[in-house]
C-alpha atoms as a PDB file:
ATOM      1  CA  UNK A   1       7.244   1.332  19.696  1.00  0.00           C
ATOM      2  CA  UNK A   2       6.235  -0.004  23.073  1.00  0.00           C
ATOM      3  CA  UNK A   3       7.550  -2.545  24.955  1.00  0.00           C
ATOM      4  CA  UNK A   4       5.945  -5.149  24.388  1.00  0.00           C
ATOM      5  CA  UNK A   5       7.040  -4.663  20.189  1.00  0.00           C
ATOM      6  CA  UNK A   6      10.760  -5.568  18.920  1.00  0.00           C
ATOM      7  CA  UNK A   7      10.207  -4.690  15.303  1.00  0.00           C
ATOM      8  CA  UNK A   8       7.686  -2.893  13.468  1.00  0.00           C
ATOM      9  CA  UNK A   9       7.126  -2.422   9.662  1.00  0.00           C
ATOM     10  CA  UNK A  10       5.523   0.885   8.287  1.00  0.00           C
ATOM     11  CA  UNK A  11       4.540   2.492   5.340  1.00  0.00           C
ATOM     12  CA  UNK A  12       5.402   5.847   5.865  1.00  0.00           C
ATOM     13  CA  UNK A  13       7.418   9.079   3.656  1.00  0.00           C
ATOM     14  CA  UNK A  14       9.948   9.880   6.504  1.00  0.00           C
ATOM     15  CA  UNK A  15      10.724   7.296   9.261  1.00  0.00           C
ATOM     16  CA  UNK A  16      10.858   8.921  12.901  1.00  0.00           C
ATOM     17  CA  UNK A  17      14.573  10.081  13.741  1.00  0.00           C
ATOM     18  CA  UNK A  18      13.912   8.056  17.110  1.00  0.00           C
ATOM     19  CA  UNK A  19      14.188   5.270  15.843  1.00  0.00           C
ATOM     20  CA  UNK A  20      16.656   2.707  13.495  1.00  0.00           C
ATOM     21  CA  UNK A  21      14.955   2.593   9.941  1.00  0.00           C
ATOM     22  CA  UNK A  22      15.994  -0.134   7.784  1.00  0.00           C
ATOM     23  CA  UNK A  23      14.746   1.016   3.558  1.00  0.00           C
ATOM     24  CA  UNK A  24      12.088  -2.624   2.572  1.00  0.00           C
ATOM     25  CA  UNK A  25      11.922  -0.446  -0.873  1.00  0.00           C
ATOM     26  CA  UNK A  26       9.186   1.725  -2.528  1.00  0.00           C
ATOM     27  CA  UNK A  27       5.519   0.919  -2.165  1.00  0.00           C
ATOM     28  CA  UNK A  28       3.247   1.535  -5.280  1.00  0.00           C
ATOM     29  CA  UNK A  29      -0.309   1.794  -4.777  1.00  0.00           C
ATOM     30  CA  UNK A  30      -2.661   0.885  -7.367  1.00  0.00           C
ATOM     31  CA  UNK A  31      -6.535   2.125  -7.693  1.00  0.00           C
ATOM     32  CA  UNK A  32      -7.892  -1.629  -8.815  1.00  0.00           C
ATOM     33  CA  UNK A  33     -11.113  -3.959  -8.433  1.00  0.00           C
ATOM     34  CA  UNK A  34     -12.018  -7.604  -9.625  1.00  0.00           C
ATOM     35  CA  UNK A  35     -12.568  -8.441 -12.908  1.00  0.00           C
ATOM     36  CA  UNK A  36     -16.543  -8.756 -12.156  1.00  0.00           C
ATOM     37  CA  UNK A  37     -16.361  -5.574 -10.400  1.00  0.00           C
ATOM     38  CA  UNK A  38     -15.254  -3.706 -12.916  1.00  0.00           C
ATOM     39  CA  UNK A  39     -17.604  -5.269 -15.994  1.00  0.00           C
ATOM     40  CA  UNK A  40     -20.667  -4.640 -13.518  1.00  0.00           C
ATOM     41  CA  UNK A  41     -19.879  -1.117 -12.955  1.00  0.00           C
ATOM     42  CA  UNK A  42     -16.924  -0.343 -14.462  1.00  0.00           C
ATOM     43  CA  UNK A  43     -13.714   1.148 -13.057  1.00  0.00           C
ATOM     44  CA  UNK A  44     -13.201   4.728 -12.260  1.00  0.00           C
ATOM     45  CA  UNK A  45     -10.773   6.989 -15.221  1.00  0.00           C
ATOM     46  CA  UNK A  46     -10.744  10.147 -13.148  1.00  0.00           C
ATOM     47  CA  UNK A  47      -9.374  10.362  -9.519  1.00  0.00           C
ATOM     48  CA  UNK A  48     -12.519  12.437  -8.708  1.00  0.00           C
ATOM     49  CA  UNK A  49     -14.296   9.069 -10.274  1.00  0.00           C
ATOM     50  CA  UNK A  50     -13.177   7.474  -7.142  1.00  0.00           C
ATOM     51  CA  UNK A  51     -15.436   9.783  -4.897  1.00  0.00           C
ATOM     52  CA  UNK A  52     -18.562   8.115  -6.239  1.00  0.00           C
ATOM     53  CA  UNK A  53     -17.242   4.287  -6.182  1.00  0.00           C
ATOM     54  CA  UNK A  54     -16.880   2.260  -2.868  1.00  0.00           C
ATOM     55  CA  UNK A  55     -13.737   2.285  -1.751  1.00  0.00           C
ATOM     56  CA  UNK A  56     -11.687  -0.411  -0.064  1.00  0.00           C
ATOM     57  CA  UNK A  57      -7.973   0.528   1.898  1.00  0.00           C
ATOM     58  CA  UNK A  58      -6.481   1.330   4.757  1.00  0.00           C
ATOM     59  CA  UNK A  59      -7.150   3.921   6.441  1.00  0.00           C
ATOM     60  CA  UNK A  60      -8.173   5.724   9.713  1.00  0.00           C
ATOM     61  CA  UNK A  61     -11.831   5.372  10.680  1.00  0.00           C
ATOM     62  CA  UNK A  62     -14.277   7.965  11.043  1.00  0.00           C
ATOM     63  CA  UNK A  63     -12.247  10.330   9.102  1.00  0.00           C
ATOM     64  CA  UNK A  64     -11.624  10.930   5.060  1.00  0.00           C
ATOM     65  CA  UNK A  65      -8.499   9.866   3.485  1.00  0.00           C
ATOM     66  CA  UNK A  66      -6.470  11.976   1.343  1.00  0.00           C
ATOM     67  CA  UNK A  67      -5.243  10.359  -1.669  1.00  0.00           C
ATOM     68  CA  UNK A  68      -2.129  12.282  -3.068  1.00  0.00           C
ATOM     69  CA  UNK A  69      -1.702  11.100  -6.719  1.00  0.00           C
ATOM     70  CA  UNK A  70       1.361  12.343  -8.922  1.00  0.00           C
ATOM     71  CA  UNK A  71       1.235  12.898 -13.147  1.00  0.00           C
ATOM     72  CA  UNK A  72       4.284  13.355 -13.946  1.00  0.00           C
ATOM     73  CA  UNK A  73       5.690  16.627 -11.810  1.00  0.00           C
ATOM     74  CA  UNK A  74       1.494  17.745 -10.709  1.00  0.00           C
ATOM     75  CA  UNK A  75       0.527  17.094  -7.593  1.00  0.00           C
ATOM     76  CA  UNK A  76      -2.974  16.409  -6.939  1.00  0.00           C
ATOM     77  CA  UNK A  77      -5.179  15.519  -3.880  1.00  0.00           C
ATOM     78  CA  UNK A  78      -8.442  14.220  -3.557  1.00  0.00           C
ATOM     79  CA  UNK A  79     -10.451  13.227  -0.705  1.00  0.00           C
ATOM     80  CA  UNK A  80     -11.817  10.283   0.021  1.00  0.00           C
ATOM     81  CA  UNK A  81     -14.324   8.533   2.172  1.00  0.00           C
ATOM     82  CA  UNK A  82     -13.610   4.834   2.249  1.00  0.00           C
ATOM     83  CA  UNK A  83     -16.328   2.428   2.487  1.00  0.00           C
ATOM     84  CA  UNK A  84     -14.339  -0.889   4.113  1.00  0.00           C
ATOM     85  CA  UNK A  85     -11.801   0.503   6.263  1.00  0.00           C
ATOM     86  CA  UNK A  86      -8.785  -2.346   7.694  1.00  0.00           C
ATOM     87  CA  UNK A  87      -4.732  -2.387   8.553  1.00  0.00           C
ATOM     88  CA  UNK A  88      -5.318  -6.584   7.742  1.00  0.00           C
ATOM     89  CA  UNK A  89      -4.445  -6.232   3.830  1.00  0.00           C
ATOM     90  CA  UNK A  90      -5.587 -10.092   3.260  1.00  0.00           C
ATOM     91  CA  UNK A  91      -9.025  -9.112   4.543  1.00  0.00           C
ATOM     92  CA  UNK A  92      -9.088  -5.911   2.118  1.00  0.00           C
ATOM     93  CA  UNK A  93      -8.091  -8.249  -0.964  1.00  0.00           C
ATOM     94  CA  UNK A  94     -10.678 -10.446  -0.280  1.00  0.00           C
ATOM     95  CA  UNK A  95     -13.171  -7.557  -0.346  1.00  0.00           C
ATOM     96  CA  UNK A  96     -11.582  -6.261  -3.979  1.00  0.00           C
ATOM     97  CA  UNK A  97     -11.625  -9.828  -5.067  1.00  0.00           C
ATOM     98  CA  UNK A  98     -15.438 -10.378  -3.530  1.00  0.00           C
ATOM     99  CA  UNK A  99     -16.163  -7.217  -5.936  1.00  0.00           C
ATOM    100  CA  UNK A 100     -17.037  -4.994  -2.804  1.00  0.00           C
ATOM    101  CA  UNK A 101     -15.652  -2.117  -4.638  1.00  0.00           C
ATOM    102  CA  UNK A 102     -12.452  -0.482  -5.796  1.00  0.00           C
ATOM    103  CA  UNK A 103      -9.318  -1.563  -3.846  1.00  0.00           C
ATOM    104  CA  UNK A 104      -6.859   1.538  -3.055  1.00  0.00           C
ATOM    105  CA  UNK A 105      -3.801  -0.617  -2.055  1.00  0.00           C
ATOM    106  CA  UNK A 106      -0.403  -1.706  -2.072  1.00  0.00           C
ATOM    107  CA  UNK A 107       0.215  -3.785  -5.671  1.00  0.00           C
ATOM    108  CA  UNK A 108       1.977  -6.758  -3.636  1.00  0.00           C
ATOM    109  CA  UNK A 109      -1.460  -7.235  -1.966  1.00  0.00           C
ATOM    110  CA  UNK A 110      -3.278  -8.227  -5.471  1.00  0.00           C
ATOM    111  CA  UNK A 111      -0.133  -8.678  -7.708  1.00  0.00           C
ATOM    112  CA  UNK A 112      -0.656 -12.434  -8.513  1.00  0.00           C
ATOM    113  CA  UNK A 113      -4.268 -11.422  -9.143  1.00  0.00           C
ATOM    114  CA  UNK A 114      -3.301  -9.006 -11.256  1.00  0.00           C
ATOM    115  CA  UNK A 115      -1.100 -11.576 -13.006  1.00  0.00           C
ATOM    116  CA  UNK A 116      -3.513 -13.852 -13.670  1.00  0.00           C
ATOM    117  CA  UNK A 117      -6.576 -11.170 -14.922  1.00  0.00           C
ATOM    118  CA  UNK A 118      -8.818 -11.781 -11.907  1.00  0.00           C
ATOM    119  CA  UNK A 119      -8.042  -8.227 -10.663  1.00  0.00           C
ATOM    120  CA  UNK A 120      -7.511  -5.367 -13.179  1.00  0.00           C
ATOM    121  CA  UNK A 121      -5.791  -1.884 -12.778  1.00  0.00           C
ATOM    122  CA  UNK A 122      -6.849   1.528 -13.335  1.00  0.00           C
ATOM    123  CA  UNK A 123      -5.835   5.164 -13.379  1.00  0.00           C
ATOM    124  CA  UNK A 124      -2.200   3.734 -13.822  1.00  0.00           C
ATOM    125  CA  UNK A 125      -0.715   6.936 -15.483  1.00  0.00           C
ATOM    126  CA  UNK A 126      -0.346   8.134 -11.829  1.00  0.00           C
ATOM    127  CA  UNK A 127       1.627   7.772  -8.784  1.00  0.00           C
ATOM    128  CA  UNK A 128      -0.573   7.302  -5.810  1.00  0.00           C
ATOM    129  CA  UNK A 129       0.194   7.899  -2.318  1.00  0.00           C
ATOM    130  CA  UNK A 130      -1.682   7.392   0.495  1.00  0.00           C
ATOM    131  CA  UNK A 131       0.578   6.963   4.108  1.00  0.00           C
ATOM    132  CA  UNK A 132       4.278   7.432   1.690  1.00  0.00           C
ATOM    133  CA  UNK A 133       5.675   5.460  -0.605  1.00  0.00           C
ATOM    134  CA  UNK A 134       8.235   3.606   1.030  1.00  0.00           C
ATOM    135  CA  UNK A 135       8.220   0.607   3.352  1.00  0.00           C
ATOM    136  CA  UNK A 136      10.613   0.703   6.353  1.00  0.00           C
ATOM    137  CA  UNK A 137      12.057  -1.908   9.523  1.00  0.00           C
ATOM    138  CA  UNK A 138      11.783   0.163  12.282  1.00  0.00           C
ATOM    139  CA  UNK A 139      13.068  -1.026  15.800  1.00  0.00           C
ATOM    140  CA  UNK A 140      14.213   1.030  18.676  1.00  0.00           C
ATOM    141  CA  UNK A 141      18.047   1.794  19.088  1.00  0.00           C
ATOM    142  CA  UNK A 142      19.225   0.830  22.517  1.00  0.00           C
ATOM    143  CA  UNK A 143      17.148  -2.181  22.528  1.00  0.00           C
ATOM    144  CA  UNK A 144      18.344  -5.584  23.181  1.00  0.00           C
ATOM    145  CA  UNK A 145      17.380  -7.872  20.207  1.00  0.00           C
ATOM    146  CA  UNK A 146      17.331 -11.151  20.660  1.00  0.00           C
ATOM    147  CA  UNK A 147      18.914 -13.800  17.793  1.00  0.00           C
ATOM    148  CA  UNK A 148      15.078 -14.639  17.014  1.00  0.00           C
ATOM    149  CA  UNK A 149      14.693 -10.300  16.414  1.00  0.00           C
ATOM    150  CA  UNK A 150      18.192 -10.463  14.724  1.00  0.00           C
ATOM    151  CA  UNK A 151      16.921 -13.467  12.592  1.00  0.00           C
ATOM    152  CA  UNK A 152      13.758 -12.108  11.637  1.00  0.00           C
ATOM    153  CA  UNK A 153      15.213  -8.608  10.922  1.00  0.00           C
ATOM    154  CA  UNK A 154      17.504 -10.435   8.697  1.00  0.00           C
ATOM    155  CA  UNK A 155      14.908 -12.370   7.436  1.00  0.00           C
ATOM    156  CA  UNK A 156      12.362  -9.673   6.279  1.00  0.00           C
ATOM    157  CA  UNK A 157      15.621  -7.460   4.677  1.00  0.00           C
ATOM    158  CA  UNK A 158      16.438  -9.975   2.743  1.00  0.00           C
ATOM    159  CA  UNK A 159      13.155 -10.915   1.334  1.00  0.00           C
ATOM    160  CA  UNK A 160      12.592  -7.092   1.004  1.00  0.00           C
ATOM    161  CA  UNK A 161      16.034  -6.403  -1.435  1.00  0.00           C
ATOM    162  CA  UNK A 162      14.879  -8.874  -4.236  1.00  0.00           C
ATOM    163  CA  UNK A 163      11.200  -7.098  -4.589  1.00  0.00           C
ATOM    164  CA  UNK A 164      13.031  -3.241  -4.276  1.00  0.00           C
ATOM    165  CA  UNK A 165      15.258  -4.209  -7.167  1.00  0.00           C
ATOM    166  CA  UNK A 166      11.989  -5.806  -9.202  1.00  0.00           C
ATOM    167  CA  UNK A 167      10.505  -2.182  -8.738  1.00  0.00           C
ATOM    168  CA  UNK A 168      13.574  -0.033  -9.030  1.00  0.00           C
ATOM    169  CA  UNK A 169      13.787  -1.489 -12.271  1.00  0.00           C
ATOM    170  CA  UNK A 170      10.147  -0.949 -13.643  1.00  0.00           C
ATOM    171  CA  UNK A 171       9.696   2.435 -15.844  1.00  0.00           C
ATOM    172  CA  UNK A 172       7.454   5.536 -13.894  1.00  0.00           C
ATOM    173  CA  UNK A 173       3.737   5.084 -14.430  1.00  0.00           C
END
């Protein structure tokens, strides 16, 4: 964090012992593309499928991604070279829903898509990690926080708990 930042939210497996990490609950990433997408050129049913589609996530440019995806107790890894690369999740939804290409994000980016059949799923038998799998607050420890910071801390917990209990609750992939 620099100076100029009060709070920052990260996906991320271990938070940095330097700073206070507050649990927002477990991401789940899902491997998904609109519903035109995928009856054009259909969705990808391997993880080394993925190689050959375009690829929409985050990511850090000019290098590949690794995409750590979990059956059960077996760990695989595949690499990946995204196509549309952005930290601005609306923008990457509207490039899924567009039918750019195969969306490797967070489900609360496209879940009301999802919902309502406009965006469909696949390779959902496994557990896919890309930064971690768990959301965090993070916020330095000696810092003054203002009642707005305090607020909005607050705030953002507290919308957080509700959607970390929806997915506590739903069975493994």
């Amino acid at each position: 964090l620099r100076d100029d930042v009060d709070i920052i939210v990260r996906v991320i497996q271990e938070p940095p012992l330097s700073l206070v990490a507050r649990s927002m609950g477990t991401v789940r990433y899902l491997a998904c593309a609109s519903r035109e997408y995928a009856q054009t050129h259909g969705l990808p049913r391997t993880l080394h499928a993925l190689r050959a589609s375009p690829l929409i996530t985050a990511g850090v440019t000019g290098r590949q991604l690794r995409l750590a995806a979990y059956l059960g107790a077996e760990r695989h890894e595949v690499m990946l070279e995204p196509t549309m690369i952005s930290e601005h999740f609306p923008f990457l939804r509207d490039g899924i829903l567009a039918g750019l290409g195969v969306g490797l994000v967070p489900d609360y980016v496209v879940q009301d898509k999802l919902a309502t059949g406009e965006v469909l799923s696949t390779l959902d038998e496994y557990r896919l990690s890309i930064f971690g799998t768990h959301m965090y607050l993070l916020y330095l420890p000696n810092r003054h926080q203002t009642k707005a910071v305090r607020t909005c801390i607050d705030f953002l917990l507290a919308k957080a708990q509700p959607e970390a209990s929806r997915l506590a609750a739903m069975p493994p992939p």
